[in-house]
PDB file of N, CA and C in Angstrom:
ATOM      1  N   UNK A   1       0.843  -1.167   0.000  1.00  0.00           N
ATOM      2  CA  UNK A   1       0.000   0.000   0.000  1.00  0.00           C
ATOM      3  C   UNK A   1       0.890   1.233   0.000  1.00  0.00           C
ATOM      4  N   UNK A   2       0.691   2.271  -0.898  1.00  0.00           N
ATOM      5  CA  UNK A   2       1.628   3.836  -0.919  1.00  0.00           C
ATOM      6  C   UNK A   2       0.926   4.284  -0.119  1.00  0.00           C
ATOM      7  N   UNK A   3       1.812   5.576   0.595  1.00  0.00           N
ATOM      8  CA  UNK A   3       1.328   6.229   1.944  1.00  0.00           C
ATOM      9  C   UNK A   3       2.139   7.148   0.762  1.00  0.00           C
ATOM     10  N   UNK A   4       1.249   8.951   0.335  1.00  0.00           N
ATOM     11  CA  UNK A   4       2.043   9.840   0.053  1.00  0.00           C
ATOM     12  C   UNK A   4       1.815  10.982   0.631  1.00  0.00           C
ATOM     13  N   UNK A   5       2.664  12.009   0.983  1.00  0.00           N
ATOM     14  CA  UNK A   5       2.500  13.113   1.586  1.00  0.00           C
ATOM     15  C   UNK A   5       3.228  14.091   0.710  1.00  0.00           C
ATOM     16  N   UNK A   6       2.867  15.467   0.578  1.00  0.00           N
ATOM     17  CA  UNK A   6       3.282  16.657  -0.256  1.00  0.00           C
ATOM     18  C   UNK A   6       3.243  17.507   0.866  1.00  0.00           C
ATOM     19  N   UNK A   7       5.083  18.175   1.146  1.00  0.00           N
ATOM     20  CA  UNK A   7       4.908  18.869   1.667  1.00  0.00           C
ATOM     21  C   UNK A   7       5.410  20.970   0.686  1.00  0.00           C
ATOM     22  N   UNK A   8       5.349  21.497   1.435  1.00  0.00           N
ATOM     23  CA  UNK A   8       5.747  22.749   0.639  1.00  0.00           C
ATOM     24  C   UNK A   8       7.244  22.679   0.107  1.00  0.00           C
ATOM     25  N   UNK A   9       7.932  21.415   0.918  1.00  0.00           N
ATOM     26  CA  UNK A   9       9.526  21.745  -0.043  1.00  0.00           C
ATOM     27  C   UNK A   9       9.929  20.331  -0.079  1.00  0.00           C
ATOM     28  N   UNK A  10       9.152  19.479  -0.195  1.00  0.00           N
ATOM     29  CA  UNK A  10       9.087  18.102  -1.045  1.00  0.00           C
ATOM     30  C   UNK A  10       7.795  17.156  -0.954  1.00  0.00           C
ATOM     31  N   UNK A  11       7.999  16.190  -1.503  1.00  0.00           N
ATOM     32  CA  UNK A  11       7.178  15.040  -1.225  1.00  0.00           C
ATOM     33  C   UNK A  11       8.006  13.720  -0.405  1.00  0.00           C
ATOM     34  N   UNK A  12       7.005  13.137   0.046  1.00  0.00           N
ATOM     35  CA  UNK A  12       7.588  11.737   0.508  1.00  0.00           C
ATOM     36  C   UNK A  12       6.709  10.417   0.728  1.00  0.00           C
ATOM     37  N   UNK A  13       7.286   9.249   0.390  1.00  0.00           N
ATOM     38  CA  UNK A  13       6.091   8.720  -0.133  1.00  0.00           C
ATOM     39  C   UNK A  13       6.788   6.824   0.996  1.00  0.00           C
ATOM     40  N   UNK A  14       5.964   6.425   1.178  1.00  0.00           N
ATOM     41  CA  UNK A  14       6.290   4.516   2.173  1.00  0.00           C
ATOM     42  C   UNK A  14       5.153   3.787   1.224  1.00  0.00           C
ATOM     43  N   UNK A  15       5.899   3.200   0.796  1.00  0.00           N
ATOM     44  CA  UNK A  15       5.255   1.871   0.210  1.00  0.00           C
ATOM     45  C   UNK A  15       5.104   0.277   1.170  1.00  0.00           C
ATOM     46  N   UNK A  16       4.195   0.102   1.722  1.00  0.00           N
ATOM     47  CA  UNK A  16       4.565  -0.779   2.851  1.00  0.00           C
ATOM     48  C   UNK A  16       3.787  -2.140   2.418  1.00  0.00           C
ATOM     49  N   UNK A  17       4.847  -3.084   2.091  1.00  0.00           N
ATOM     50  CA  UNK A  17       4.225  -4.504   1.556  1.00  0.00           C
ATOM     51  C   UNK A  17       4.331  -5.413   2.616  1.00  0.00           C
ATOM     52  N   UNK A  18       3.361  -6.433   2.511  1.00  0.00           N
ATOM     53  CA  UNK A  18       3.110  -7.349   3.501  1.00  0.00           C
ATOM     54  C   UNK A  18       4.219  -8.398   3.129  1.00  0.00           C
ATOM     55  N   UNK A  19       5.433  -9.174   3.367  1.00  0.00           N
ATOM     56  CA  UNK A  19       5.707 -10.661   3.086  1.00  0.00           C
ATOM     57  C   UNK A  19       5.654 -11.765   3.707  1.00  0.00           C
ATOM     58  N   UNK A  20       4.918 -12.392   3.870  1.00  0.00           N
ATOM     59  CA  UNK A  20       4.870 -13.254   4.581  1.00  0.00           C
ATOM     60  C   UNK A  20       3.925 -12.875   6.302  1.00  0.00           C
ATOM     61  N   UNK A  21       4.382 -12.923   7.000  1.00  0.00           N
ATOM     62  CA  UNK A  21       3.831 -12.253   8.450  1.00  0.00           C
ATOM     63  C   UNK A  21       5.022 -10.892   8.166  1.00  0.00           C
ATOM     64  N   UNK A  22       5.875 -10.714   7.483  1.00  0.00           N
ATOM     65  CA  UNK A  22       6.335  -9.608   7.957  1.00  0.00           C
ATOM     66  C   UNK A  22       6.219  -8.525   7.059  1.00  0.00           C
ATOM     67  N   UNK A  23       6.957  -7.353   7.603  1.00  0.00           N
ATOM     68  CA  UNK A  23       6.723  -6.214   6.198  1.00  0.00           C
ATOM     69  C   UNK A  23       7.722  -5.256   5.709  1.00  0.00           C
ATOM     70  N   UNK A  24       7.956  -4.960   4.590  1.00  0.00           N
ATOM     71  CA  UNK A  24       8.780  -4.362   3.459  1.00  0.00           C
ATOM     72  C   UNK A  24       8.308  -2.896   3.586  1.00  0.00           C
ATOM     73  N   UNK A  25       9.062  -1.931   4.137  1.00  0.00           N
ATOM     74  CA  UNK A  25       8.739  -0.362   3.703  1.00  0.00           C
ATOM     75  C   UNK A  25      10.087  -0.028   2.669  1.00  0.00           C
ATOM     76  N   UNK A  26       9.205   0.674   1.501  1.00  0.00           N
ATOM     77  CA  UNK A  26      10.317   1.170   0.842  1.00  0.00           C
ATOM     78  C   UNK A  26      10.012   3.046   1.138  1.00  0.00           C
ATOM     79  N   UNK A  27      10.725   3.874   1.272  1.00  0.00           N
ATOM     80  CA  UNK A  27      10.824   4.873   1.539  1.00  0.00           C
ATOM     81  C   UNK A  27      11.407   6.020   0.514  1.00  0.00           C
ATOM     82  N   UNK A  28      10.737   6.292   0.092  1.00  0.00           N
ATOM     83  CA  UNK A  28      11.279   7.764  -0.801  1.00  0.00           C
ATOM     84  C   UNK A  28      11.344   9.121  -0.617  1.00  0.00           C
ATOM     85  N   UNK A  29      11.640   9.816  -0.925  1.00  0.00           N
ATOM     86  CA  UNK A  29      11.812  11.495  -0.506  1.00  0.00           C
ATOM     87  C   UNK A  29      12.762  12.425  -1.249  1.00  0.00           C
ATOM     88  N   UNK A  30      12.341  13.320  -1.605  1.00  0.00           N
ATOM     89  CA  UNK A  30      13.300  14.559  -2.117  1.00  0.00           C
ATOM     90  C   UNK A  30      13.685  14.518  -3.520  1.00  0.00           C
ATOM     91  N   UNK A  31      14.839  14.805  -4.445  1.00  0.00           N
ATOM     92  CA  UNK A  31      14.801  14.566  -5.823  1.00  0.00           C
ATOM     93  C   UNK A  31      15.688  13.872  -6.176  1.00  0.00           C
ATOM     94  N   UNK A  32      16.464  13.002  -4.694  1.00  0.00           N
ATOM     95  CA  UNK A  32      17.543  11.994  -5.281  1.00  0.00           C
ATOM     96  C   UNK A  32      17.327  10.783  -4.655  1.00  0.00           C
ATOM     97  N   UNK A  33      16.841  10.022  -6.048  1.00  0.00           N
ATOM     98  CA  UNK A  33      16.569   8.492  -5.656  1.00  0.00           C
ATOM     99  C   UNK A  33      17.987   7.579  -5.430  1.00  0.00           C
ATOM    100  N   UNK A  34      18.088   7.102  -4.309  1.00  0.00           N
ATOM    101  CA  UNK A  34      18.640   6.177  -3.966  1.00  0.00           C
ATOM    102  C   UNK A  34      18.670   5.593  -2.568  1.00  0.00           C
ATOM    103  N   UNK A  35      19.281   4.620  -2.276  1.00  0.00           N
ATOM    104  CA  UNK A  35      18.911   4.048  -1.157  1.00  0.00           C
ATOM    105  C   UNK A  35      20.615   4.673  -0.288  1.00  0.00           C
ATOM    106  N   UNK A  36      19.871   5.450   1.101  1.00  0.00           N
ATOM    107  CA  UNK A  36      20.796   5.905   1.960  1.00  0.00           C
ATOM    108  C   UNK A  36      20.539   4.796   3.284  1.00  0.00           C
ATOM    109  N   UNK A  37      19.559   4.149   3.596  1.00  0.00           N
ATOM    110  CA  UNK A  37      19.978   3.744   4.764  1.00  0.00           C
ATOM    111  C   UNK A  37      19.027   2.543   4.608  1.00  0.00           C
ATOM    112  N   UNK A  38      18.929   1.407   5.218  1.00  0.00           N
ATOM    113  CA  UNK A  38      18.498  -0.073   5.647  1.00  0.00           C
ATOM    114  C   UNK A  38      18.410  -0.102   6.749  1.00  0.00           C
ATOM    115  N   UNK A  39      16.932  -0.735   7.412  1.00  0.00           N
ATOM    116  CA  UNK A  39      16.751  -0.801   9.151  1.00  0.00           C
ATOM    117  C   UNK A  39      15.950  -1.890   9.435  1.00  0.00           C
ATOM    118  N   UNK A  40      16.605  -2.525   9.744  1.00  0.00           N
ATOM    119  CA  UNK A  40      16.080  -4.178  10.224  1.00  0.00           C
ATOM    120  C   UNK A  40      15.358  -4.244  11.541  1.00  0.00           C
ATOM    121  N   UNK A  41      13.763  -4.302  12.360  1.00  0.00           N
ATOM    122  CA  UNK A  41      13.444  -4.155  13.862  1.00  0.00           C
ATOM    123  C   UNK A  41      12.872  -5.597  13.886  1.00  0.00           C
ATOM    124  N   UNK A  42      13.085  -6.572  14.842  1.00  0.00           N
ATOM    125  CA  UNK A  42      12.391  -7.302  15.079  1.00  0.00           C
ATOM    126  C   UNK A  42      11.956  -6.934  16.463  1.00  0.00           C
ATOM    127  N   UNK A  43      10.472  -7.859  16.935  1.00  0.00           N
ATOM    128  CA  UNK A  43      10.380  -7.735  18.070  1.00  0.00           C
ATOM    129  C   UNK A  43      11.258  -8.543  19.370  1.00  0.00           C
ATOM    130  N   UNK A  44      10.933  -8.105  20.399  1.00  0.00           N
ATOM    131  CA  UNK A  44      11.647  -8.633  21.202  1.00  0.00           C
ATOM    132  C   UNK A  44      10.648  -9.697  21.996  1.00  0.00           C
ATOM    133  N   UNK A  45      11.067 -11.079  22.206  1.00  0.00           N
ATOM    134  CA  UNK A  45       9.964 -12.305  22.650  1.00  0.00           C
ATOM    135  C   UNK A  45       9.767 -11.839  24.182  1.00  0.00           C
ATOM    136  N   UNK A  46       8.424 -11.646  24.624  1.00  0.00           N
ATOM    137  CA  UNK A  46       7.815 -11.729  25.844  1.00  0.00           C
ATOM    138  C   UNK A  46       7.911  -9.998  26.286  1.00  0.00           C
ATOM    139  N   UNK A  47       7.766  -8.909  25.430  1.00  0.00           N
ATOM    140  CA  UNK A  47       7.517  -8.243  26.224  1.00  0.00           C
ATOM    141  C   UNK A  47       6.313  -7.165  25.825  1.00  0.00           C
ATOM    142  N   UNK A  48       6.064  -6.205  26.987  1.00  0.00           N
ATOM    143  CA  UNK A  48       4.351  -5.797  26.849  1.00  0.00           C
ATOM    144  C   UNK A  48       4.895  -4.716  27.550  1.00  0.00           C
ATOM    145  N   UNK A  49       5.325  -3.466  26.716  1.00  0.00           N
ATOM    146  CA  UNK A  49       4.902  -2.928  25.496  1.00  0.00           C
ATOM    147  C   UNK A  49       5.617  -3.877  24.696  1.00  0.00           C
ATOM    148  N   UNK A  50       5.369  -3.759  23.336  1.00  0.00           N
ATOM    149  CA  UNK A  50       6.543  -4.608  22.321  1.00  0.00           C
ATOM    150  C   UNK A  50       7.826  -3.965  22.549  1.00  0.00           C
ATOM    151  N   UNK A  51       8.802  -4.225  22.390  1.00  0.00           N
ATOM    152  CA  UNK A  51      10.697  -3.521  22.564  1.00  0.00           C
ATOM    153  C   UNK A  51      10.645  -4.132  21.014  1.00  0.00           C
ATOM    154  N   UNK A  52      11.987  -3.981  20.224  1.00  0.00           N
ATOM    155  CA  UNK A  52      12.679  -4.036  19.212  1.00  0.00           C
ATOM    156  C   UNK A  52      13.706  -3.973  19.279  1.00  0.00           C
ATOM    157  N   UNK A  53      14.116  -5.158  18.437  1.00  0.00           N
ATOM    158  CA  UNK A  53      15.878  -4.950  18.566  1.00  0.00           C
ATOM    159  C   UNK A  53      15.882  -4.197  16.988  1.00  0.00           C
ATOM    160  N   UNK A  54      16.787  -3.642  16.672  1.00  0.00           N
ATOM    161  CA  UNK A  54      17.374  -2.717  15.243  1.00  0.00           C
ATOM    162  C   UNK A  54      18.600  -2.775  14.944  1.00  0.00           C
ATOM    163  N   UNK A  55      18.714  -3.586  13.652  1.00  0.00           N
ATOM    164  CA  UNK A  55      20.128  -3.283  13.343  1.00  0.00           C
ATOM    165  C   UNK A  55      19.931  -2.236  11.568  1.00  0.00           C
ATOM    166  N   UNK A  56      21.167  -1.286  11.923  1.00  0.00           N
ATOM    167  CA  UNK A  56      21.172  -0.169  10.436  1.00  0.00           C
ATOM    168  C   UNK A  56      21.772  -0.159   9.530  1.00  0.00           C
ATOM    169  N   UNK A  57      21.997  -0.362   8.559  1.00  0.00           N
ATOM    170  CA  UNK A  57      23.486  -0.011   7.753  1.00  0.00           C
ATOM    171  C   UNK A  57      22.684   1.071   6.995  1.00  0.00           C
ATOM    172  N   UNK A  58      23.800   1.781   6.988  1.00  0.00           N
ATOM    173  CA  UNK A  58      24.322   3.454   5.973  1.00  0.00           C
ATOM    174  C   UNK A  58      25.465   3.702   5.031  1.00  0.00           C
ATOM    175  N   UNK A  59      25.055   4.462   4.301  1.00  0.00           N
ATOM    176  CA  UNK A  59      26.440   4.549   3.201  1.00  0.00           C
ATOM    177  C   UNK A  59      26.447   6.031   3.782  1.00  0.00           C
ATOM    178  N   UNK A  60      25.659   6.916   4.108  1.00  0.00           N
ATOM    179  CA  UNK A  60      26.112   8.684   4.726  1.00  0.00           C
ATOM    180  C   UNK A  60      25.829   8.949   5.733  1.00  0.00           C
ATOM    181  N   UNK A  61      26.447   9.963   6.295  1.00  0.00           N
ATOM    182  CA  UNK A  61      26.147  10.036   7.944  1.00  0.00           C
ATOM    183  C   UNK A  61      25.007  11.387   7.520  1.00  0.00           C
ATOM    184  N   UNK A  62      23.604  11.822   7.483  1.00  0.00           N
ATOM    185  CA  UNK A  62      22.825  12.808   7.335  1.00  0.00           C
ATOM    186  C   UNK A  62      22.013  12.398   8.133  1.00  0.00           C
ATOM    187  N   UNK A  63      21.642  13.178   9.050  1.00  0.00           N
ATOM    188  CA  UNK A  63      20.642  13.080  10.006  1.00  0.00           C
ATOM    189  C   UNK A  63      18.747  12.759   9.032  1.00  0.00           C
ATOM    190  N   UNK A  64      19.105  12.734   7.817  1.00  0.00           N
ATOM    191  CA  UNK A  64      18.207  11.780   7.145  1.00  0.00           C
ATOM    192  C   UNK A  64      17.505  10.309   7.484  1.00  0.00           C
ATOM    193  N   UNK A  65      18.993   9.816   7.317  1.00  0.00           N
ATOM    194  CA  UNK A  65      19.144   8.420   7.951  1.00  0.00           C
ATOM    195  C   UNK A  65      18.793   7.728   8.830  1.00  0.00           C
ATOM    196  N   UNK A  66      18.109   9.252   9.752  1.00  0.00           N
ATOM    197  CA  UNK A  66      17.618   7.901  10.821  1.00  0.00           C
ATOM    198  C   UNK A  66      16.011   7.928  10.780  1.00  0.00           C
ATOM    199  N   UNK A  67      15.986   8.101   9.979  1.00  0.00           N
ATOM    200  CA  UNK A  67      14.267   7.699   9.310  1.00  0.00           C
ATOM    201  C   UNK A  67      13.925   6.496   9.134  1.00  0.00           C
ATOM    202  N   UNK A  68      14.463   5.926   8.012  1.00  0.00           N
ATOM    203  CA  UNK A  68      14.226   4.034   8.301  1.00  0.00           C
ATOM    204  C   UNK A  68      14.564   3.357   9.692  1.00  0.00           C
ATOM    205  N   UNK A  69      15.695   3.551  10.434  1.00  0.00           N
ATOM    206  CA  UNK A  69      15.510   2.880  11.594  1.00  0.00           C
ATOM    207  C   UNK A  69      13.985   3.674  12.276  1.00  0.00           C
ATOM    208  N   UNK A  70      13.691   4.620  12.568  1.00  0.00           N
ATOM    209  CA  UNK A  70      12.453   5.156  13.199  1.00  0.00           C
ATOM    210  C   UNK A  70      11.449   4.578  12.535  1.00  0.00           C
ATOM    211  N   UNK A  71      10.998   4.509  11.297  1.00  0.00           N
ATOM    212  CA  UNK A  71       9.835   3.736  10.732  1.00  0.00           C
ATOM    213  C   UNK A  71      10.104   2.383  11.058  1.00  0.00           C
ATOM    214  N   UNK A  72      11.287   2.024  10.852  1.00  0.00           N
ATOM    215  CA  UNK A  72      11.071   0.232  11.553  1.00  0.00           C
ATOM    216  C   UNK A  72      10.400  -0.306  12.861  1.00  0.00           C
ATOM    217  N   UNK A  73      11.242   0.458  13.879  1.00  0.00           N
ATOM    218  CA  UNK A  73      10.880   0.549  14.991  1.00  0.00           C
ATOM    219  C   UNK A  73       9.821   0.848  15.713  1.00  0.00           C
ATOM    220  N   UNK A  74       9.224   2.150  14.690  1.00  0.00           N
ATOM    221  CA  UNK A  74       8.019   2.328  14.899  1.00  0.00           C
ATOM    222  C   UNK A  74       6.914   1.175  14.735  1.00  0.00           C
ATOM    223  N   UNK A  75       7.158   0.658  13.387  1.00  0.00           N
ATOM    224  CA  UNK A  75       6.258  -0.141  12.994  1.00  0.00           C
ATOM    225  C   UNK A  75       5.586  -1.599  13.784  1.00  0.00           C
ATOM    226  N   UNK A  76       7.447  -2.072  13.968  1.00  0.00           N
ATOM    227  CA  UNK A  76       7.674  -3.167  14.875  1.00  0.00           C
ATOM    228  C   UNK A  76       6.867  -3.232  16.079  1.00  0.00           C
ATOM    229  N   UNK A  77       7.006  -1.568  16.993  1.00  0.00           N
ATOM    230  CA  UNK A  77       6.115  -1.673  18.349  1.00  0.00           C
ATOM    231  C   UNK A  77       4.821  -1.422  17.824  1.00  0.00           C
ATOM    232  N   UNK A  78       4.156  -0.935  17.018  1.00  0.00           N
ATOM    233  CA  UNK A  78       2.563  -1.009  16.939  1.00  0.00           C
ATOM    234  C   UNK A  78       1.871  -2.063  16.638  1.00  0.00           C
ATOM    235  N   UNK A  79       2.697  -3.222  15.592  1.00  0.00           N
ATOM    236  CA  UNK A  79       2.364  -4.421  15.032  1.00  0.00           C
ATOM    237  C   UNK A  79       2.835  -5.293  15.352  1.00  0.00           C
ATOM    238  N   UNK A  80       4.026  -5.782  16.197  1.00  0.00           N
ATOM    239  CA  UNK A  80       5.088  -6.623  16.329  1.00  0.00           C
ATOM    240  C   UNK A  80       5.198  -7.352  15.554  1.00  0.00           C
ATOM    241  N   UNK A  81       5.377  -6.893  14.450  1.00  0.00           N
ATOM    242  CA  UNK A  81       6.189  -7.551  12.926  1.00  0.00           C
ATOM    243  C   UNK A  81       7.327  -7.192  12.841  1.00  0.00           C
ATOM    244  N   UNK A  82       8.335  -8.269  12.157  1.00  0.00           N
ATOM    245  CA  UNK A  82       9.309  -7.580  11.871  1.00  0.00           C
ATOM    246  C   UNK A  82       9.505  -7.234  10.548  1.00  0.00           C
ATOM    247  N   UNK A  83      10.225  -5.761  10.737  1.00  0.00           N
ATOM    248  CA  UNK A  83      10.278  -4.587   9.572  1.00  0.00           C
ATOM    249  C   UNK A  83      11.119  -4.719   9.089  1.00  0.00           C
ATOM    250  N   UNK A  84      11.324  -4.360   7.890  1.00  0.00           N
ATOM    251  CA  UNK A  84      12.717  -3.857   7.292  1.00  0.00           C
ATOM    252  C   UNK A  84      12.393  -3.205   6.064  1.00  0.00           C
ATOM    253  N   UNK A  85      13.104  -1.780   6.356  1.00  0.00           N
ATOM    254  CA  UNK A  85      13.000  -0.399   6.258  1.00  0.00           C
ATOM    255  C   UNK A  85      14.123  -0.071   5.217  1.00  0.00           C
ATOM    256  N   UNK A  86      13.697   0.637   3.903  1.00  0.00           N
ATOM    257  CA  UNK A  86      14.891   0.841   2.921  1.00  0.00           C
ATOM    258  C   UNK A  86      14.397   2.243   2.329  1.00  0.00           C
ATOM    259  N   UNK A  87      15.753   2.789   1.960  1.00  0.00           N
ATOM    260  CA  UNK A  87      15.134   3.633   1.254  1.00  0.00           C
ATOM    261  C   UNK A  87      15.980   5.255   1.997  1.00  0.00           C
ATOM    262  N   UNK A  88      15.685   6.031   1.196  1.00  0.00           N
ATOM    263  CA  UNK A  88      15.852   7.597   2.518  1.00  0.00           C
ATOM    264  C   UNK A  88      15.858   8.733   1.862  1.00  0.00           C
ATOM    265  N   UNK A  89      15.739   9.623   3.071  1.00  0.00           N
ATOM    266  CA  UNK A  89      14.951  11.236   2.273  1.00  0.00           C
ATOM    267  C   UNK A  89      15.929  12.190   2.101  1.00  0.00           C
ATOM    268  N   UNK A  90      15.487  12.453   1.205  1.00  0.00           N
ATOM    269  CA  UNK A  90      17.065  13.470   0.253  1.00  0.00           C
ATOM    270  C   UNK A  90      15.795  14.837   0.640  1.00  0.00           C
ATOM    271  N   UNK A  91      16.698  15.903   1.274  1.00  0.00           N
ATOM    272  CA  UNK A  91      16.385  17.480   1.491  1.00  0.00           C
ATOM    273  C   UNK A  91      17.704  17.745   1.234  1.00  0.00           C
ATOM    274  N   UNK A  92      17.852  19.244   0.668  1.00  0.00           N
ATOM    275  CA  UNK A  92      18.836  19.918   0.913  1.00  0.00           C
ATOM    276  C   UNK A  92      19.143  20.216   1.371  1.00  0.00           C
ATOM    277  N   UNK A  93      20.115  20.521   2.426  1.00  0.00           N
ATOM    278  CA  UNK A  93      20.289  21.543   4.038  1.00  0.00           C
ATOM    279  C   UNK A  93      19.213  21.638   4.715  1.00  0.00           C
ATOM    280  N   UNK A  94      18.045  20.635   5.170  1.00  0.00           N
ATOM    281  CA  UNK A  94      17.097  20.785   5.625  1.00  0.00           C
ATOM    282  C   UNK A  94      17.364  21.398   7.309  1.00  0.00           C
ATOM    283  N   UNK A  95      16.448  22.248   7.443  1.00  0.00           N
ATOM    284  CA  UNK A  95      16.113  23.123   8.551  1.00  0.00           C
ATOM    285  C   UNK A  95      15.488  22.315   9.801  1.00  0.00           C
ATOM    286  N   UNK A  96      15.456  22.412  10.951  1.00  0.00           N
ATOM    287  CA  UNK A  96      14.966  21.378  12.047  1.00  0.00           C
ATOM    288  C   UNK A  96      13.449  22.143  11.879  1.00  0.00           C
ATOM    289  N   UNK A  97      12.974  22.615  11.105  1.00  0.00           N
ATOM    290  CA  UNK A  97      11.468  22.818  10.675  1.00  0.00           C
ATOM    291  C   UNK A  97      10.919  21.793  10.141  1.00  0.00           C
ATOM    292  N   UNK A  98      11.948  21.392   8.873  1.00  0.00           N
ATOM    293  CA  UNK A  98      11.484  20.740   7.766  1.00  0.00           C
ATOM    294  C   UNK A  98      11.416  19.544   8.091  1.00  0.00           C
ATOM    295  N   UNK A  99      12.401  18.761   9.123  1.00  0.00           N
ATOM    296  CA  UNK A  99      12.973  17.866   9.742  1.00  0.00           C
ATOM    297  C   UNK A  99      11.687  17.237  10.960  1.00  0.00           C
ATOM    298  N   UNK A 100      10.932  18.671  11.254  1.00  0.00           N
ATOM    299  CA  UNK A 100      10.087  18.023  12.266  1.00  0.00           C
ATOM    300  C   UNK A 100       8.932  17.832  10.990  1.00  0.00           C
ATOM    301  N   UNK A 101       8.691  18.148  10.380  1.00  0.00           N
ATOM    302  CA  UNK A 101       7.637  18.082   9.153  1.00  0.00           C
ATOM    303  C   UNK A 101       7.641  16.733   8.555  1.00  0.00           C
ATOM    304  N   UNK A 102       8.987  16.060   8.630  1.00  0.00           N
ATOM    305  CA  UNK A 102       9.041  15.059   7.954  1.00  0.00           C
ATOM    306  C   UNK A 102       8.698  13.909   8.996  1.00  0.00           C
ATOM    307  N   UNK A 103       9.063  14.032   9.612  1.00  0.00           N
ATOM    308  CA  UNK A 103       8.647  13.311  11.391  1.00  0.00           C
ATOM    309  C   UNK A 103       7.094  13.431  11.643  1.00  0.00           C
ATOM    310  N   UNK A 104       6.638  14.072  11.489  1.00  0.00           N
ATOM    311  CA  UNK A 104       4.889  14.627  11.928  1.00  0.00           C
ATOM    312  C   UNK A 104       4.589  13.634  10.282  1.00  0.00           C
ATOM    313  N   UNK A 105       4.704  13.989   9.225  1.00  0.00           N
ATOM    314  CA  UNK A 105       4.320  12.967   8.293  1.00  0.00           C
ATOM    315  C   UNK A 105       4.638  11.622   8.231  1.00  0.00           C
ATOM    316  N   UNK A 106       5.607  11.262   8.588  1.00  0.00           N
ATOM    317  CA  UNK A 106       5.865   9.811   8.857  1.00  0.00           C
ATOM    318  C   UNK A 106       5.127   9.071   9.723  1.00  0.00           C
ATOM    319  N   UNK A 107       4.796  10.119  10.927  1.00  0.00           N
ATOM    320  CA  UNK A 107       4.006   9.639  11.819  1.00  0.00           C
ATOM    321  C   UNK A 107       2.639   9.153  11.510  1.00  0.00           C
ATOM    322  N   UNK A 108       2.115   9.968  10.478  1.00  0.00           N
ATOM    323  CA  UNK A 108       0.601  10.250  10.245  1.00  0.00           C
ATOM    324  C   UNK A 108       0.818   9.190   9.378  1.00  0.00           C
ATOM    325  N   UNK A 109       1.635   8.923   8.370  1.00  0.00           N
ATOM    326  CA  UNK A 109       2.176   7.209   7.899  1.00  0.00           C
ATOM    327  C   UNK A 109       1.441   6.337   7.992  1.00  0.00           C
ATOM    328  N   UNK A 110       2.268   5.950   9.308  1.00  0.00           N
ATOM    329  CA  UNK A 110       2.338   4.922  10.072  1.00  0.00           C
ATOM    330  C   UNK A 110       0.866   4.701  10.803  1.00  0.00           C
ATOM    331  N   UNK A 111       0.668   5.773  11.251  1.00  0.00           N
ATOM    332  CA  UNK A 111      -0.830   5.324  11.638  1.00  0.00           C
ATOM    333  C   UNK A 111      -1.819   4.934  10.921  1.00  0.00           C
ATOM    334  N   UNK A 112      -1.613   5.564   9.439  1.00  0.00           N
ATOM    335  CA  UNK A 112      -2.592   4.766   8.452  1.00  0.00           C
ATOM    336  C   UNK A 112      -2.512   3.649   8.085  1.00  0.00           C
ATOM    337  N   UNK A 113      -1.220   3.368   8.407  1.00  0.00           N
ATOM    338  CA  UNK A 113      -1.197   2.095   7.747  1.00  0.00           C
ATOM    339  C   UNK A 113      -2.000   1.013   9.272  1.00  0.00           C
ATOM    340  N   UNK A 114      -1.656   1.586  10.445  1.00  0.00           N
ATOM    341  CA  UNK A 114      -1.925   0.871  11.516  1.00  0.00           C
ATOM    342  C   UNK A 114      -3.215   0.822  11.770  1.00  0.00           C
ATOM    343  N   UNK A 115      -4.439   2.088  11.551  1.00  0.00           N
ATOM    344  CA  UNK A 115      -5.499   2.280  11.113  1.00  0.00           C
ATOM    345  C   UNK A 115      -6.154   1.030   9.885  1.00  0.00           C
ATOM    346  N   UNK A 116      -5.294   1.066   8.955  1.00  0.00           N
ATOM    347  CA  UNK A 116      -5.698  -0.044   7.759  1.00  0.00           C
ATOM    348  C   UNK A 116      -5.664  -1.162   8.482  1.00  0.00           C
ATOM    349  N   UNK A 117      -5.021  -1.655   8.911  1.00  0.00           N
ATOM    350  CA  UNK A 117      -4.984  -3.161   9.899  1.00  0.00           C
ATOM    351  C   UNK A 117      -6.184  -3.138  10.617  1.00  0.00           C
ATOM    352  N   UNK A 118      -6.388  -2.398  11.507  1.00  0.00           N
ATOM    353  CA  UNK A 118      -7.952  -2.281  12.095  1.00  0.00           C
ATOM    354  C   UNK A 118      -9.057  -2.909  11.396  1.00  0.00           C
TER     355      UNK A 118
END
């Protein structure tokens, strides 16, 4: 299922596929496609709230990057599936405005998609 959001100084878009019991987010953003970061969450057995373990790999250090681990993780504790998160958001010199913008949309994401499960 695409999740897209338009904001005033980009778009960004989670494609979140089911495989198996678990699930595939691919993550896009900004005007340069490629994959900056990978975020693996499984849950953690026996606990209430769900925990997650996360492992990341990155090719750049941009405070971008930690978007797929946050959507994994996120995902992991609302559903206790395990995630794995690809993909990442290209801004230019983004501003801790734009940065919370992208965070407040990811969020609203995730809940649809968690909403759709309902």
């Amino acid at each position: 299922m695409k999740f897209h959001r338009v904001l005033l100084f980009t778009s960004i878009q989670m494609d979140i596929t089911p495989v198996g019991d678990d699930l595939h987010v691919l993550l896009t953003c900004g005007g340069e496609n490629r994959l900056g970061c990978t975020a693996f969450s499984t849950p953690v057995t026996d606990t209430d709230p769900v925990e997650c373990e996360t492992s990341v790999i990155t090719d750049v250090d941009n405070p971008e990057d930690l978007f797929c681990p946050y959507i994994a993780e996120s995902l992991c504790k609302k559903t206790g599936q395990r995630v794995l998160c690809t993909g990442g958001i290209f801004v230019e010199n983004p501003d801790e405005h734009q940065i919370d913008k992208l965070y407040e949309n990811v969020d609203e994401m995730i809940m649809d998609w968690v909403h759709f499960l309902d």
